[in-house]
Protein backbone atom coordinates (compact mmCIF):
# COMPACT_ATOMS: atom_id res chain seq x y z
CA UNK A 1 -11.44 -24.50 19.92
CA UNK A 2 -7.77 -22.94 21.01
CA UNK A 3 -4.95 -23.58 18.59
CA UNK A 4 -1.53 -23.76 20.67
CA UNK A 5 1.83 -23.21 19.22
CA UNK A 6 4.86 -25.35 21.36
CA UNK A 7 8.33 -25.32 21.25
CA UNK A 8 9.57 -28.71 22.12
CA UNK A 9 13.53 -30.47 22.60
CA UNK A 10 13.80 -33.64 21.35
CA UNK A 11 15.39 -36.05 24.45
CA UNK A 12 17.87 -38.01 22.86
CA UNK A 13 18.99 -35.67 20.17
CA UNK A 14 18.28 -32.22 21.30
CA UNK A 15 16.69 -31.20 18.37
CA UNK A 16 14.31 -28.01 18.65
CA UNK A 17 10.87 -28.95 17.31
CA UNK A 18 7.97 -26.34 16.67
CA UNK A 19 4.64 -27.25 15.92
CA UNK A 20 0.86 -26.11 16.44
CA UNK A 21 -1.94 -28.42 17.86
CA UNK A 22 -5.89 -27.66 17.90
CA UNK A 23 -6.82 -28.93 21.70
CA UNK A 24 -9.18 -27.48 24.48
CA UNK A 25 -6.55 -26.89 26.67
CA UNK A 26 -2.78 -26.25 27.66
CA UNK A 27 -2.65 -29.54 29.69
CA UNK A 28 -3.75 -31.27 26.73
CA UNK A 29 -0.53 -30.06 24.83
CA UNK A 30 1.60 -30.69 27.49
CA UNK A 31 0.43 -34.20 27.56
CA UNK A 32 0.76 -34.38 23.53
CA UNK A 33 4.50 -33.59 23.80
CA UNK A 34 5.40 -35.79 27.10
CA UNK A 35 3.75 -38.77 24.76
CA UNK A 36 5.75 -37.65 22.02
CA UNK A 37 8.80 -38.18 24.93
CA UNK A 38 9.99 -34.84 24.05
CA UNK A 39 11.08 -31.62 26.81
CA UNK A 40 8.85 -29.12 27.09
CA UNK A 41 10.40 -25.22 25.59
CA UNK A 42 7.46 -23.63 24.87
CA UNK A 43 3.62 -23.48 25.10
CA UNK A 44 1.11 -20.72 24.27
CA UNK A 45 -2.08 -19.85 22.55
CA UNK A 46 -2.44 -18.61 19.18
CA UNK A 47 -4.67 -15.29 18.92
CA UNK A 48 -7.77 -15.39 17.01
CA UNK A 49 -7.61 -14.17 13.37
CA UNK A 50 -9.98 -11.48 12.41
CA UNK A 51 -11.26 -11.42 8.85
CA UNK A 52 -11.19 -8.06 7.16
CA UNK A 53 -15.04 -8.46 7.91
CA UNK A 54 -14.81 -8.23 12.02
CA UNK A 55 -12.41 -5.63 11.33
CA UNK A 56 -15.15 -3.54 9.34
CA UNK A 57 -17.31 -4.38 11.69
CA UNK A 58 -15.46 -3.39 15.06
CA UNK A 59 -14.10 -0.64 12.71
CA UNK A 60 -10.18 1.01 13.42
CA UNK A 61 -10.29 4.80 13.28
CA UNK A 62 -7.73 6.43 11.58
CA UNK A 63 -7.45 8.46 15.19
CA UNK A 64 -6.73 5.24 17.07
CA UNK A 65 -3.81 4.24 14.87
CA UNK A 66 -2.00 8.01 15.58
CA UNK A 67 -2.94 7.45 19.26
CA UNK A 68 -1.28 3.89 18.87
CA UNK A 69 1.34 5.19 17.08
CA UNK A 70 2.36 8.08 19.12
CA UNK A 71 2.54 5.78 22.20
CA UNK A 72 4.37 3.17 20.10
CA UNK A 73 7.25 5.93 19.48
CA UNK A 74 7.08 7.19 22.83
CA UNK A 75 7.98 3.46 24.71
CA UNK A 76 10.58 2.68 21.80
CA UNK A 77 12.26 6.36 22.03
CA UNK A 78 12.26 5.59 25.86
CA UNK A 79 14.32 2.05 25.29
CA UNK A 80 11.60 -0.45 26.28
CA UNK A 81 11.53 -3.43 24.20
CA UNK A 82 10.25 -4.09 21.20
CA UNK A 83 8.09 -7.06 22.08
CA UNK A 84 6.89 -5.26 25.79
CA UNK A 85 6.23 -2.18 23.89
CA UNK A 86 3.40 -4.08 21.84
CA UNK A 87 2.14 -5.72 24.32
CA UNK A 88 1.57 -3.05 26.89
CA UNK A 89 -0.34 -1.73 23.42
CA UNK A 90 -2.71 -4.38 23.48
CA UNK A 91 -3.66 -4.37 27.29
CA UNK A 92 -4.53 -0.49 26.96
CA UNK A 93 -5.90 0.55 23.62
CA UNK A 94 -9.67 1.05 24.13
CA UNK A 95 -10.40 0.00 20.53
CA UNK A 96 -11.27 -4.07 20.77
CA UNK A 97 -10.39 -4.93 17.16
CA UNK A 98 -7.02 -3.12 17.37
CA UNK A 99 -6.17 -4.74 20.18
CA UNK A 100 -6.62 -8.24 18.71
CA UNK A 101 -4.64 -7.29 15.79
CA UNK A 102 -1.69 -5.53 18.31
CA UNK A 103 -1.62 -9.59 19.78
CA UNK A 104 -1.54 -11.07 16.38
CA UNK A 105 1.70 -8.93 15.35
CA UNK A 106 3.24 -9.59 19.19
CA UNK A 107 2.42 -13.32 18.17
CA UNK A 108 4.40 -12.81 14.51
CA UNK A 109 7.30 -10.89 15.96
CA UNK A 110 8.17 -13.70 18.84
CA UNK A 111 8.05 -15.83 16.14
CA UNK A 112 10.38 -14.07 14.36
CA UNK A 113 8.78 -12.02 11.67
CA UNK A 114 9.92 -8.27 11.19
CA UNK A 115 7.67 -5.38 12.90
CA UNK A 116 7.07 -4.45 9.10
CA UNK A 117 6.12 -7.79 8.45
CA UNK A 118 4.12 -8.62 10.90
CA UNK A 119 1.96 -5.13 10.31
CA UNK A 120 1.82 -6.16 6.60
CA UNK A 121 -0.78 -9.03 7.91
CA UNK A 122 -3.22 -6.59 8.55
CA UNK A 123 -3.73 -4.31 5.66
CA UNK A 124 -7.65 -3.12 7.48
CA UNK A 125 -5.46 -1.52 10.61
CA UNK A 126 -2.22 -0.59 9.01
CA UNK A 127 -1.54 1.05 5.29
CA UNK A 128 1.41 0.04 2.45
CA UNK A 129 2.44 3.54 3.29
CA UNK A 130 2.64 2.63 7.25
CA UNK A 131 4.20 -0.78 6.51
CA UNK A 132 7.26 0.57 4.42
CA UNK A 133 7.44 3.70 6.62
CA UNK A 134 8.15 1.07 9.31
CA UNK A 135 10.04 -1.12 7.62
CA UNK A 136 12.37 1.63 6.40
CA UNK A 137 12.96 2.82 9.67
CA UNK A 138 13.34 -0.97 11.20
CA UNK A 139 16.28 -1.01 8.29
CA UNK A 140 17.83 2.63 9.51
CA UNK A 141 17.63 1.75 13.12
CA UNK A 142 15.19 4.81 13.24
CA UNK A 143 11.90 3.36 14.46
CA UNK A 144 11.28 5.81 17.03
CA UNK A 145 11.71 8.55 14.31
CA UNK A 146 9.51 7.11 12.05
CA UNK A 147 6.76 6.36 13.98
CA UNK A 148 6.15 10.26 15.01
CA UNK A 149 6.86 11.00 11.52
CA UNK A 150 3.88 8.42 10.56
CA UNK A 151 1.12 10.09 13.70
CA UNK A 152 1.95 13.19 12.40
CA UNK A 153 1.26 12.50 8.80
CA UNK A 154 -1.98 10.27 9.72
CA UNK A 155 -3.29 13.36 12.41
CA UNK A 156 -2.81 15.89 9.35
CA UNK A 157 -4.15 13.50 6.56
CA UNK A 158 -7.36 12.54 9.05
CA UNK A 159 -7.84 16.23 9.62
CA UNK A 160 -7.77 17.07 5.57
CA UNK A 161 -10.54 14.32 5.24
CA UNK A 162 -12.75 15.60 7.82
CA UNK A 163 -12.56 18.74 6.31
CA UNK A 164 -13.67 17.87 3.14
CA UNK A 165 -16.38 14.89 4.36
CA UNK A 166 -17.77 18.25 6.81
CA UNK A 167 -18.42 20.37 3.57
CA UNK A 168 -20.39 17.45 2.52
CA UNK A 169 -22.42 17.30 5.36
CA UNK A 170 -24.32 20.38 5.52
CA UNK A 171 -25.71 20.48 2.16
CA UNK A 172 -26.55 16.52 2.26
CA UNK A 173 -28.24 17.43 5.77
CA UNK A 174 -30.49 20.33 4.23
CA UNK A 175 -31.53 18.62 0.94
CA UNK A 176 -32.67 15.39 3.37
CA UNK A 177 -34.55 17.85 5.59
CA UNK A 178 -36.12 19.12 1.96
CA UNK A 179 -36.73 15.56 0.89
CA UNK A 180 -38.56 14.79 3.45
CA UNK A 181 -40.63 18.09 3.33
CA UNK A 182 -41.26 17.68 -0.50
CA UNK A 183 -42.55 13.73 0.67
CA UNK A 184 -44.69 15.21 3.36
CA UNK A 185 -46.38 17.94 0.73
CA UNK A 186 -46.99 15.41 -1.83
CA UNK A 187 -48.55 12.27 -0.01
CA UNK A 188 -50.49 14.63 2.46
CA UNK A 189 -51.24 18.10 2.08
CA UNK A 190 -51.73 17.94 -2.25
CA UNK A 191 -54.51 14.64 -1.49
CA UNK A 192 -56.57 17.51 0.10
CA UNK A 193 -56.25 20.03 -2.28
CA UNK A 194 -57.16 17.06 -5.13
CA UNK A 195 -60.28 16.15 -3.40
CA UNK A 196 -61.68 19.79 -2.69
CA UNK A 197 -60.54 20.43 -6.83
CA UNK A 198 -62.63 17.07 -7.90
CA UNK A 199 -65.62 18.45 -5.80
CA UNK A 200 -66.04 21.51 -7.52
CA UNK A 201 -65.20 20.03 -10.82
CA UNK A 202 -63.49 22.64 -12.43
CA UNK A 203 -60.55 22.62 -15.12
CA UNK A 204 -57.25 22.73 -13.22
CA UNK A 205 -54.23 24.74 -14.54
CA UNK A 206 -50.97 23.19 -16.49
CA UNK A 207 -48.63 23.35 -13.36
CA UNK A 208 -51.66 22.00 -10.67
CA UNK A 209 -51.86 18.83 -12.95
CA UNK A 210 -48.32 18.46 -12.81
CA UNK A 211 -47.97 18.88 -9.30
CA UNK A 212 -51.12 16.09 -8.63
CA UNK A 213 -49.45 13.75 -10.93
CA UNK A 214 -46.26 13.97 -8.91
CA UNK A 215 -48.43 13.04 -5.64
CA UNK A 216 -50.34 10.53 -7.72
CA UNK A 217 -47.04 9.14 -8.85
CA UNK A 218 -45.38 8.85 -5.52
CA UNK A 219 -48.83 7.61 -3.35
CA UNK A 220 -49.30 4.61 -5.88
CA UNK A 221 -45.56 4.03 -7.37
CA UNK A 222 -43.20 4.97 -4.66
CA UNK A 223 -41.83 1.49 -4.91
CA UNK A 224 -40.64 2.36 -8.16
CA UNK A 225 -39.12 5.69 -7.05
CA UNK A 226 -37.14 3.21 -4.68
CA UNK A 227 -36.19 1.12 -7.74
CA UNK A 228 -35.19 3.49 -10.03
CA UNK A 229 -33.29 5.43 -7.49
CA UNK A 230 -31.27 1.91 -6.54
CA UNK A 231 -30.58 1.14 -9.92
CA UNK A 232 -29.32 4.83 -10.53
CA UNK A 233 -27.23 4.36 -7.45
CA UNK A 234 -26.25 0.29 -8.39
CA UNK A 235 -25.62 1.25 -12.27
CA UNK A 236 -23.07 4.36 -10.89
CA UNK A 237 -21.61 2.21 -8.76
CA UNK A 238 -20.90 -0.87 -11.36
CA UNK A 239 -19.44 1.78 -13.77
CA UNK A 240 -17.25 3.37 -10.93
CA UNK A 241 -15.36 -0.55 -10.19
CA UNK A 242 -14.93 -0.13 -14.36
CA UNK A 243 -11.42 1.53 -15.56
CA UNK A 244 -12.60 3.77 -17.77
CA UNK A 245 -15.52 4.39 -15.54
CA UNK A 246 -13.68 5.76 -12.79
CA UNK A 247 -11.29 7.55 -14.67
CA UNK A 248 -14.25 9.96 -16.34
CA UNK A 249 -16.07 10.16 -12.81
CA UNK A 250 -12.71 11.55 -11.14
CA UNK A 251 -11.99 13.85 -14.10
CA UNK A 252 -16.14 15.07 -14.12
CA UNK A 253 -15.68 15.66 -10.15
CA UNK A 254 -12.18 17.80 -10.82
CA UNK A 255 -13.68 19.57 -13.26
CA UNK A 256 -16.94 20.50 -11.17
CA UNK A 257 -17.22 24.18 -10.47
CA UNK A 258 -16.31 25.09 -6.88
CA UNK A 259 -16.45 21.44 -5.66
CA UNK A 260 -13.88 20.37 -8.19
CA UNK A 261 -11.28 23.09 -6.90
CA UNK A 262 -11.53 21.80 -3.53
CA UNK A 263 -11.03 18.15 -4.12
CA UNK A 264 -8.36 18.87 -6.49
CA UNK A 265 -6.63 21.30 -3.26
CA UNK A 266 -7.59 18.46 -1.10
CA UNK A 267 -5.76 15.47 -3.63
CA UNK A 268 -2.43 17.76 -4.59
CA UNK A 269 -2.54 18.19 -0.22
CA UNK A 270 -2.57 14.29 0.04
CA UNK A 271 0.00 13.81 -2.69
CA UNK A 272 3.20 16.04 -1.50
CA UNK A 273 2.22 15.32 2.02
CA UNK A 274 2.38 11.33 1.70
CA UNK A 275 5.09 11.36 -1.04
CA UNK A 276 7.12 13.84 1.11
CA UNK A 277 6.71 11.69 4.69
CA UNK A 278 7.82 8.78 2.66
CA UNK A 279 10.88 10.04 0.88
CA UNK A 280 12.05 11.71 4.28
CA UNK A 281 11.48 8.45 6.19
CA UNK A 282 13.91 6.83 3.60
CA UNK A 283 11.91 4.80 1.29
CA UNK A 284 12.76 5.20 -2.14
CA UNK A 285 11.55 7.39 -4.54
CA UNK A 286 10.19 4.55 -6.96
CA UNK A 287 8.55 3.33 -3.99
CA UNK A 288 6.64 6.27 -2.64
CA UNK A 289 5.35 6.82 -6.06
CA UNK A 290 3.87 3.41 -6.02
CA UNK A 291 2.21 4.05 -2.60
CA UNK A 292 1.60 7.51 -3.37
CA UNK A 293 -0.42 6.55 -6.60
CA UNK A 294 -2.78 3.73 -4.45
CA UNK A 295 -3.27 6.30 -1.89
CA UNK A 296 -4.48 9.23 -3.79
CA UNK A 297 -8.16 8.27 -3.94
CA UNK A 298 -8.89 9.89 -7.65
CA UNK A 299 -7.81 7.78 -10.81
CA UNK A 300 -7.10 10.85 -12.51
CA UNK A 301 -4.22 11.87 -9.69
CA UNK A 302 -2.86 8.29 -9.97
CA UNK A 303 -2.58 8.17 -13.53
CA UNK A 304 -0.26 10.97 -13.48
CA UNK A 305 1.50 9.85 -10.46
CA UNK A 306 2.02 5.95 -12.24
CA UNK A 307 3.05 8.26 -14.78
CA UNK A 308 5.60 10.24 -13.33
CA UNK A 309 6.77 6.78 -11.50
CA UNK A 310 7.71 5.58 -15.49
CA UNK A 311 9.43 8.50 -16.39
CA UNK A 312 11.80 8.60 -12.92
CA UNK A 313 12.52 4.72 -13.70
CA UNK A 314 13.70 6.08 -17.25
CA UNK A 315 15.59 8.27 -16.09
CA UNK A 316 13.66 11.25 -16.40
CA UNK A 317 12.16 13.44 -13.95
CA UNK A 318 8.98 13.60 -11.84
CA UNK A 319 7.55 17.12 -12.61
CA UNK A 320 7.23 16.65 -16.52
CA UNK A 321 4.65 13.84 -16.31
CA UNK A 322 2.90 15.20 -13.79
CA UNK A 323 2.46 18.86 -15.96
CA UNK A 324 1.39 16.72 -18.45
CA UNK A 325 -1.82 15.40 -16.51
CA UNK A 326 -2.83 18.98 -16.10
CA UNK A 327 -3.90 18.53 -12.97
CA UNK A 328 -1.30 20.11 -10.32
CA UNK A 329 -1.03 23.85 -10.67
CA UNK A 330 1.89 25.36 -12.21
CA UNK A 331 3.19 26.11 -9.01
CA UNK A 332 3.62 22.62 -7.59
CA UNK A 333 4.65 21.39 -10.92
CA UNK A 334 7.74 24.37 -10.60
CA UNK A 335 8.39 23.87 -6.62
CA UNK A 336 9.11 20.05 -7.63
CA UNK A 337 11.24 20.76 -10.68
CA UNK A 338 13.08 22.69 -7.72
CA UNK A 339 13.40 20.37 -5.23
CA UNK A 340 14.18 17.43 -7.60
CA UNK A 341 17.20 19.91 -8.86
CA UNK A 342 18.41 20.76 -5.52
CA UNK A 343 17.96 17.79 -3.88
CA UNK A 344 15.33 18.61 -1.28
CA UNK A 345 12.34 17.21 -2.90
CA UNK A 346 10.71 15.89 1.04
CA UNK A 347 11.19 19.45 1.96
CA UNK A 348 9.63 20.72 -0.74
CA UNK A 349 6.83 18.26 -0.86
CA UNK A 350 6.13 19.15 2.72
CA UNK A 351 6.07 23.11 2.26
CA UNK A 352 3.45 22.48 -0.72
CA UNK A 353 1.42 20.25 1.25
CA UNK A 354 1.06 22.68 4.00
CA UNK A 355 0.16 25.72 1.93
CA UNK A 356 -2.57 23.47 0.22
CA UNK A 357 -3.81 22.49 3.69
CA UNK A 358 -4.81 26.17 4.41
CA UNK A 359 -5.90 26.51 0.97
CA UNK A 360 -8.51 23.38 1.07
CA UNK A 361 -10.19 25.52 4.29
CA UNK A 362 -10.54 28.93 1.64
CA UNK A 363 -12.05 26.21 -0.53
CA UNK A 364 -14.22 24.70 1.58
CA UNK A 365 -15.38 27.87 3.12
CA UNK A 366 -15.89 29.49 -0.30
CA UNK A 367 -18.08 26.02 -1.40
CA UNK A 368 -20.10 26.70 1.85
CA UNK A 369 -20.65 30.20 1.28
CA UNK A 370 -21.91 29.43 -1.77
CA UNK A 371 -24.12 26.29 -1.13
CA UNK A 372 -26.30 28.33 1.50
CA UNK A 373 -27.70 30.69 -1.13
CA UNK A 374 -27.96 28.02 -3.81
CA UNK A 375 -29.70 25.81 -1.26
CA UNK A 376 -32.12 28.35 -0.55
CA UNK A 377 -32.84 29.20 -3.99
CA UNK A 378 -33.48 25.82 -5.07
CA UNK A 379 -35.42 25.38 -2.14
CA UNK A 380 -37.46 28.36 -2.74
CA UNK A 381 -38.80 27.69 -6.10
CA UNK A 382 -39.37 23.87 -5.72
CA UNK A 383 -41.32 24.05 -2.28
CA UNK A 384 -42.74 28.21 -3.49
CA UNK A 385 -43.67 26.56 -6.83
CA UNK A 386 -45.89 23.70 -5.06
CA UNK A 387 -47.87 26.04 -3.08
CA UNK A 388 -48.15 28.44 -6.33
CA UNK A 389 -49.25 25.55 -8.31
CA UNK A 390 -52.08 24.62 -5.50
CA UNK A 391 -53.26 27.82 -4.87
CA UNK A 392 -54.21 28.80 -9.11
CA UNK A 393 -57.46 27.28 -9.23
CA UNK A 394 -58.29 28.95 -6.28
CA UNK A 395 -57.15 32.20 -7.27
CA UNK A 396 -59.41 30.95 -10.56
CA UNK A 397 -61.92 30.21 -8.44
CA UNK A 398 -62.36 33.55 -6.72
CA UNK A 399 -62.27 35.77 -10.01
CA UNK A 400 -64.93 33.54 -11.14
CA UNK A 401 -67.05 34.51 -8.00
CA UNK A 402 -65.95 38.05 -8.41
């Protein structure tokens, strides 16, 4: 059922009255406050709440929230209201969920909640960082400026995830495709080569046996393959959500060869880039170190960000901590010192950022370049070593003949 939210005068005394009622219809409200012997100010429907679960479920792309926020910018920079601006935002994005949550925040800014506010409500659609982005340009009377600032930070951050997430895909694609071949070798093709063995009833070489007790294993006991797998994957998992847990997982994938230099490109990227959009939109330092650190998606990089938040609010500086982590290059740890001395620290943030954004495509091309030949390698002997291992008794076989 509808809830509707009226705004009622009291008859005799003038009095505005606000209040919410849970009825079918609009006439039903109407009739509520007539009853009541009050005037009529107000009356209108209350959009539906999603729960962080719809919004999974519909899903909000990171590329709908730059396309929402790019028109958002454009209609304020062009004087419409505030209010109209949102709501011609609902009526056109094609993305369902985001347009609920667009009527919710229309909904909480007629009632007279901040933009920042209101956006805060919906922490699925729009980020900390996004919230006090807006909120710091609501208090500048810079909205218009902050809102391209925030597409263009969201278009490059969305494009430095794809990048890394597409590295990942080719390799995961290829060792599926072996998976399954592997599967297909031992539940089908080594059951024939077993039978035609057991018929001649010969004794089988070291690496045959092996390879039958693999099939064996996975014919009668693949449930257990499942098992084990899930509780490799569920035990992982458990110890990730753990402090300490995380912490060594981040630090073992940073210090991975190849892989580890691209994610920690890809996290230094992500750091100057959102610290730098932040500082430049006017939020304060203390802040964007806060947001910075949730944001930065490795508990090793946060560490040393919460770190370097400490030593600001003791009046130190931001580059010490941060050498201390060992975990930004020298040169970032020098091109802050810099901009912290000079006063252009956004600036300087933003320069590093983009260097680091070409420098996370070397790194993903050099990971690439050298996953095909590893692939192939690995490939080589496991599937080569199956066939080897079948074909020795026959080889056997024939010098027996011979």
């Amino acid at each position: 059922m509808p809830v509707f939210e009226y705004t009622a005068r009291n008859a005799s005394t003038g009095q505005i009255l606000k209040g919410t009622l849970d009825v079918p219809n609009r006439d039903e409200v109407l009739k509520h406050i007539k009853q009541q012997k009050m005037i009529v100010v107000n009356v209108r429907e209350q959009p539906k709440q999603l729960s962080f679960g719809a919004l999974g479920k519909k899903g909000i792309k990171t590329r709908d929230i730059v396309i929402f926020t790019r028109q958002f910018a454009t209609m304020i920079n062009s004087g419409l209201p505030l209010v109209q601006s949102l709501d011609i935002l609902a009526k056109q994005t094609e993305n369902a969920a985001l347009a609920d949550v667009t009527k919710q925040v229309v909904f909480d800014v007629e009632s007279g909640h901040t933009l920042a506010d209101a956006f805060s409500k919906h922490p699925k659609a729009f980020t900390d960082l996004y919230v006090n982005m807006v909120a710091a340009g609501e208090a500048g009377g810079i909205l218009d400026t902050i809102l391209m600032r925030l597409a263009t930070f969201l278009e490059k951050s969305d494009a430095l995830i794809r990048k890394v997430k597409g590295a990942m895909v080719y390799p995961g694609v290829i060792f599926s495709v072996a998976g399954i071949a592997v599967a297909v070798l031992l539940i089908f093709v080594i059951p024939t080569f077993q039978k035609m063995f057991a018929s001649v009833n010969m004794e089988l070489p070291l690496p045959t046996r092996i390879v039958i007790a693999m099939s064996d294993f996975l014919i009668n006991y693949w449930w257990a393959l499942i098992l084990i797998i899930g509780g490799i994957v569920y035990a992982i998992k458990q110890y990730y959500k753990t402090p300490d847990g995380r912490l060594r997982l981040d630090q073992m994938l940073l210090n991975a060869p190849v892989l580890g230099d691209m994610l920690r490109k890809s996290a230094v990227s992500r750091f100057t880039r959102t610290l730098g959009t932040l500082i430049s939109s006017g939020v304060s330092i203390l802040d964007g170190l806060e947001i910075t650190a949730k944001t930065a998606g490795n508990r090793v990089i946060h560490d040393a960000v919460m770190a370097s938040r400490n030593s600001i609010a003791g009046g130190d500086t931001i580059a010490a901590p941060l050498e201390k982590s060992k975990v930004f290059p020298p040169m970032v740890i020098s091109m802050i010192a810099v901009g912290e001395q000079t006063g252009g620290l956004d600036e300087m943030l933003t320069k590093i950022a983009d260097f680091y954004d070409e420098e996370v495509d070397v790194a993903v091309g050099a990971l690439l370049s050298l996953m095909e030949p590893m692939m192939i390698v690995v490939l080589g002997v496991i599937v080569g070593g199956m066939v080897v291992a079948m074909y020795l008794p026959i080889f056997d076989m024939m010098n027996a003949v011979q």
